[in-house]
N, C-alpha and C. Protein backbone atom coordinates (compact mmCIF):
# COMPACT_ATOMS: atom_id res chain seq x y z
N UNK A 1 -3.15 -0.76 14.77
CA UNK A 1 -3.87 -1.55 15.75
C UNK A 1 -4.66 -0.59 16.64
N UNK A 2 -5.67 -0.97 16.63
CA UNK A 2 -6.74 -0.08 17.59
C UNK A 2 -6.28 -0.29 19.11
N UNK A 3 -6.60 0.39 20.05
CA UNK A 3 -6.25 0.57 21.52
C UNK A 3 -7.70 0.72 22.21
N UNK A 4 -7.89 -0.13 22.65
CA UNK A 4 -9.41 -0.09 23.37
C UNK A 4 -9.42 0.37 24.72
N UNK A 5 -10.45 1.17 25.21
CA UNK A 5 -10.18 1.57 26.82
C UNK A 5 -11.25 0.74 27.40
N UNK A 6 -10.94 0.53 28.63
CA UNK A 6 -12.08 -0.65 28.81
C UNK A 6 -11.73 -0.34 30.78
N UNK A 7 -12.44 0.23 31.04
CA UNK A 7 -12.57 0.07 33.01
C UNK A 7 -11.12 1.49 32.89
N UNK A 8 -10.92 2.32 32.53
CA UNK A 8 -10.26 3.14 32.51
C UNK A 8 -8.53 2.55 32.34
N UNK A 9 -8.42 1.36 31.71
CA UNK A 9 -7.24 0.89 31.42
C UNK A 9 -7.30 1.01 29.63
N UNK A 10 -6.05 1.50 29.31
CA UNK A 10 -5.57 0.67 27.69
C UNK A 10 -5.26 -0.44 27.92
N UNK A 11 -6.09 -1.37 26.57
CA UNK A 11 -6.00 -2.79 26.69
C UNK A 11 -5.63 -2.84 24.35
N UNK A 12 -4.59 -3.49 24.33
CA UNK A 12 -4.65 -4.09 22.63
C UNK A 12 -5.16 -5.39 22.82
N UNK A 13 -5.75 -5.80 21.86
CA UNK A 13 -6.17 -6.72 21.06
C UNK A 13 -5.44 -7.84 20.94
N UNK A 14 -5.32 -8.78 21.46
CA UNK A 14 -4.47 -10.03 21.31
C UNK A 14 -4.41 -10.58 20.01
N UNK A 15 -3.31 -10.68 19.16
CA UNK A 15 -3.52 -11.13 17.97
C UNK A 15 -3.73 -12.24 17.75
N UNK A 16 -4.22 -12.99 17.26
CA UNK A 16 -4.55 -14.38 17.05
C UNK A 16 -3.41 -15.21 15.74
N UNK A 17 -2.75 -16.52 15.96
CA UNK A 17 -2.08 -16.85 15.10
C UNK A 17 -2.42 -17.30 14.04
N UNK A 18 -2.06 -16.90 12.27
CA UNK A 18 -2.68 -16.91 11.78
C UNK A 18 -1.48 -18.54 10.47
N UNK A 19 -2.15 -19.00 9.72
CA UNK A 19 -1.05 -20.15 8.92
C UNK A 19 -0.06 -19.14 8.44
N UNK A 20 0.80 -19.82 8.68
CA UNK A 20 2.84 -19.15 8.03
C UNK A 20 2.59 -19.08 6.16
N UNK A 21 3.08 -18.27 5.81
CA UNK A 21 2.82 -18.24 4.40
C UNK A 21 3.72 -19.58 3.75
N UNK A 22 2.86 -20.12 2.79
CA UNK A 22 3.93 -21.13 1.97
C UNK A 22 5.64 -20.84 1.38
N UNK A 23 6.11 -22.13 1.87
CA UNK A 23 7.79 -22.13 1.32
C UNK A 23 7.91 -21.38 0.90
N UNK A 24 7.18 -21.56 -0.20
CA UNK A 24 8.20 -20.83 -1.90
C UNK A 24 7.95 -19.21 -1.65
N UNK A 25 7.37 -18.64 -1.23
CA UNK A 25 7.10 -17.29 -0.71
C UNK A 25 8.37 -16.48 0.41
N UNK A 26 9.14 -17.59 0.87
CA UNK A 26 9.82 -17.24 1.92
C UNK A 26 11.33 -16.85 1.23
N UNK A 27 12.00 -15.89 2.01
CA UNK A 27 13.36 -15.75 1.72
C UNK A 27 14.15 -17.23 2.05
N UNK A 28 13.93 -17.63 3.18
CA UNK A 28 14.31 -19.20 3.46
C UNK A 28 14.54 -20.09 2.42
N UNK A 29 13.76 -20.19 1.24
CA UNK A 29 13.77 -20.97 0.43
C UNK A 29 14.32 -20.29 -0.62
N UNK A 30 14.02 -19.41 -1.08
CA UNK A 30 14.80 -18.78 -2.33
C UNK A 30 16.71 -18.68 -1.74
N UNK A 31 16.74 -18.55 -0.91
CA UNK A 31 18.47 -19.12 -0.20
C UNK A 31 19.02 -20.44 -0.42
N UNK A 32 18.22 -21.00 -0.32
CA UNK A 32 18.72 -22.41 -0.11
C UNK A 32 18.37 -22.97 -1.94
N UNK A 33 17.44 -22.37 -2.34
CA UNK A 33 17.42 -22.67 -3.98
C UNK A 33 18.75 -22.29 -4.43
N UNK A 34 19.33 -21.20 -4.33
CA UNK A 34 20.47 -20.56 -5.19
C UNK A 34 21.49 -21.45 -4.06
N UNK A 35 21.34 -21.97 -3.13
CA UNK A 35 22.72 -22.72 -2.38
C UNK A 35 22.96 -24.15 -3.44
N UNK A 36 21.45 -24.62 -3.52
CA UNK A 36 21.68 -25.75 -4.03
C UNK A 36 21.89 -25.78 -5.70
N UNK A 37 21.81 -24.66 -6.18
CA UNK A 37 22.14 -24.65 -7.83
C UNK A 37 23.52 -24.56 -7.84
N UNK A 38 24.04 -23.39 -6.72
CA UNK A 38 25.59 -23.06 -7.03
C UNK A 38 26.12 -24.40 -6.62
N UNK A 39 25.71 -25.61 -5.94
CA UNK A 39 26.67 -26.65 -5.28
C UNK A 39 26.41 -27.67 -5.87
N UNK A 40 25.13 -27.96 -7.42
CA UNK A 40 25.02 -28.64 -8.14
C UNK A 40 25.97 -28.38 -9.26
N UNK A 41 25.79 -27.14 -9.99
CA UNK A 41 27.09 -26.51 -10.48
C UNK A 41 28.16 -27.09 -10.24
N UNK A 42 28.54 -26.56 -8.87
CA UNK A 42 29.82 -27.06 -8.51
C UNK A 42 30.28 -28.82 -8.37
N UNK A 43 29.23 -29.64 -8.42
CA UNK A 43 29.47 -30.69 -8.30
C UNK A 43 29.49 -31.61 -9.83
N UNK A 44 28.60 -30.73 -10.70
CA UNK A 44 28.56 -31.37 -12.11
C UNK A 44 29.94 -30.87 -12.61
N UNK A 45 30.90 -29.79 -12.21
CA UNK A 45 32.31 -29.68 -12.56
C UNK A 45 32.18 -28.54 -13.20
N UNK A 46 30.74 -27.38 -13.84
CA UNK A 46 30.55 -26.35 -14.12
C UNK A 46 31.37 -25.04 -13.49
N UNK A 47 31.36 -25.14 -12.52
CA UNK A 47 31.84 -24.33 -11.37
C UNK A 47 32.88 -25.04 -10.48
N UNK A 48 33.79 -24.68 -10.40
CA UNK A 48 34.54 -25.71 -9.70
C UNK A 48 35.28 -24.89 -8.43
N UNK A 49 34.22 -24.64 -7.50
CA UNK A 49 34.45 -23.39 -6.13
C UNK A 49 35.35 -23.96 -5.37
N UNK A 50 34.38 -25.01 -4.59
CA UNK A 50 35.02 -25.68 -3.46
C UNK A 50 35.64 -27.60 -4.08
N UNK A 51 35.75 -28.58 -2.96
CA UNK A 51 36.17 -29.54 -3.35
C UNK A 51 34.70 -30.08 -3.62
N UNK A 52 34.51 -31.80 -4.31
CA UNK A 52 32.70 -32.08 -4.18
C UNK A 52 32.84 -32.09 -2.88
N UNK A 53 33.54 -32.83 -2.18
CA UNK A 53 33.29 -33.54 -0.61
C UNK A 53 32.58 -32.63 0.28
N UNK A 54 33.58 -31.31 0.13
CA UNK A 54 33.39 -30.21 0.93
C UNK A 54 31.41 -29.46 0.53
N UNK A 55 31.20 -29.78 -0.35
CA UNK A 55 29.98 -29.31 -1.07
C UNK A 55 29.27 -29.96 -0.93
N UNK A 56 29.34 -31.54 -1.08
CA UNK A 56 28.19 -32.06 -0.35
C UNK A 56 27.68 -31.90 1.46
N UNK A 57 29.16 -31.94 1.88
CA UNK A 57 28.75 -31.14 3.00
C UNK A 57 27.74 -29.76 3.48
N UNK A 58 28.32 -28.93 2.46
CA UNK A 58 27.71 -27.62 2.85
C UNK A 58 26.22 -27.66 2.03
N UNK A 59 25.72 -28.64 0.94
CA UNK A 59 24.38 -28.69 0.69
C UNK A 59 23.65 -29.31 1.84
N UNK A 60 24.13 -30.38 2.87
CA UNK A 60 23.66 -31.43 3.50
C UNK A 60 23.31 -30.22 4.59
N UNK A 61 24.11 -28.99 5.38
CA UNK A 61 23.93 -28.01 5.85
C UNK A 61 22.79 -27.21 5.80
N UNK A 62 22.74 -26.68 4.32
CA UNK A 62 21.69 -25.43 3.52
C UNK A 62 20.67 -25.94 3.83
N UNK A 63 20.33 -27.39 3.30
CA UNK A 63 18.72 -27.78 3.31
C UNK A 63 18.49 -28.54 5.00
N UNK A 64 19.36 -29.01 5.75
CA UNK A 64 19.45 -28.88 6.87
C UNK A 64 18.64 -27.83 7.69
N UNK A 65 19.44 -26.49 7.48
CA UNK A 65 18.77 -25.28 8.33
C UNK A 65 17.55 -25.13 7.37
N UNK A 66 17.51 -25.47 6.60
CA UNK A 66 16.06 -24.80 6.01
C UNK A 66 14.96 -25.70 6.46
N UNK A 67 15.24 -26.74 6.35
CA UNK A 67 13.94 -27.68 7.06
C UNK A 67 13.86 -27.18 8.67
N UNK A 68 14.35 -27.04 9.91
CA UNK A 68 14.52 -26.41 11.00
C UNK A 68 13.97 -24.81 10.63
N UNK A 69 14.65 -24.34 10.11
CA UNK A 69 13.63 -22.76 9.88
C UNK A 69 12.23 -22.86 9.65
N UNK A 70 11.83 -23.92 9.02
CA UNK A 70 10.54 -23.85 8.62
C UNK A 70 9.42 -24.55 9.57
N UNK A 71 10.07 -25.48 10.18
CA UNK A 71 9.56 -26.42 11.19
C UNK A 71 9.50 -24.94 12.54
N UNK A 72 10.55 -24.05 12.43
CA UNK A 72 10.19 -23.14 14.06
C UNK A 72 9.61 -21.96 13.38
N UNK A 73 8.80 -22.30 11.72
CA UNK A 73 8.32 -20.98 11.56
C UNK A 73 6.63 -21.31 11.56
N UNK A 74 6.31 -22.52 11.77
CA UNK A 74 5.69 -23.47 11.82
C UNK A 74 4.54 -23.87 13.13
N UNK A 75 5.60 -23.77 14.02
CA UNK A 75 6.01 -24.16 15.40
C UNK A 75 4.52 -23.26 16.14
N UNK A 76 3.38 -24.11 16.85
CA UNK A 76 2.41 -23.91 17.37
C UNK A 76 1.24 -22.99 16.90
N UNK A 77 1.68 -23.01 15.36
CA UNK A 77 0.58 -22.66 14.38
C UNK A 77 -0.59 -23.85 14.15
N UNK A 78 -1.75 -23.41 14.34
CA UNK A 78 -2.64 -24.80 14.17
C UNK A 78 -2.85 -24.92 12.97
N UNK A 79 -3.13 -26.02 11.91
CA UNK A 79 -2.93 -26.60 10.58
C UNK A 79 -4.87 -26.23 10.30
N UNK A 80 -4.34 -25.89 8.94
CA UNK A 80 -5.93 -25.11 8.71
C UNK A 80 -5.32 -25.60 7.02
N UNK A 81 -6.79 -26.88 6.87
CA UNK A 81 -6.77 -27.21 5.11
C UNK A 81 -7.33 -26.19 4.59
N UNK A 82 -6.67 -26.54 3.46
CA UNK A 82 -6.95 -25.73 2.38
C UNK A 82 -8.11 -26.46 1.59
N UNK A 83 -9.14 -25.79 0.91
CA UNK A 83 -9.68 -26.36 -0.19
C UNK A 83 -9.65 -26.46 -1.55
């Protein structure tokens, strides 16, 4: 980042906010992909980790925080279409 002098002060460059990269790009989502395979697994009887009950719980969780992560990664970014 450049450092501009301006009236005998250092002044940076205010960055400007730019669109959040898409889902599928994010660690956020590749987490919650492998949450929800291991707890489909586990619920088709493949894997038999936890109880289902307990697993539908903890999927209802995973994609829970992931919609909230994405919504505050989101959060006062202005919406710019795509073409």
């Amino acid at each position: 980042m450049n450092l501009l002098l301006k009236e005998g002060t250092l002044t940076a460059p205010v960055p400007t906010p730019t669109e959040t990269k898409p889902g599928y790009l994010t660690t956020e989502f590749w987490i919650t992909m492998f949450g929800n395979l291991g707890g489909l697994l586990n619920l088709v009887g493949a894997w038999n980790f936890v109880p289902n009950t307990w697993m539908v719980g903890a999927l209802a969780v995973i994609n829970g925080l992931y919609a909230v992560s994405r919504g505050q990664a989101k959060q006062g970014v202005p919406f710019t279409p795509t073409k």
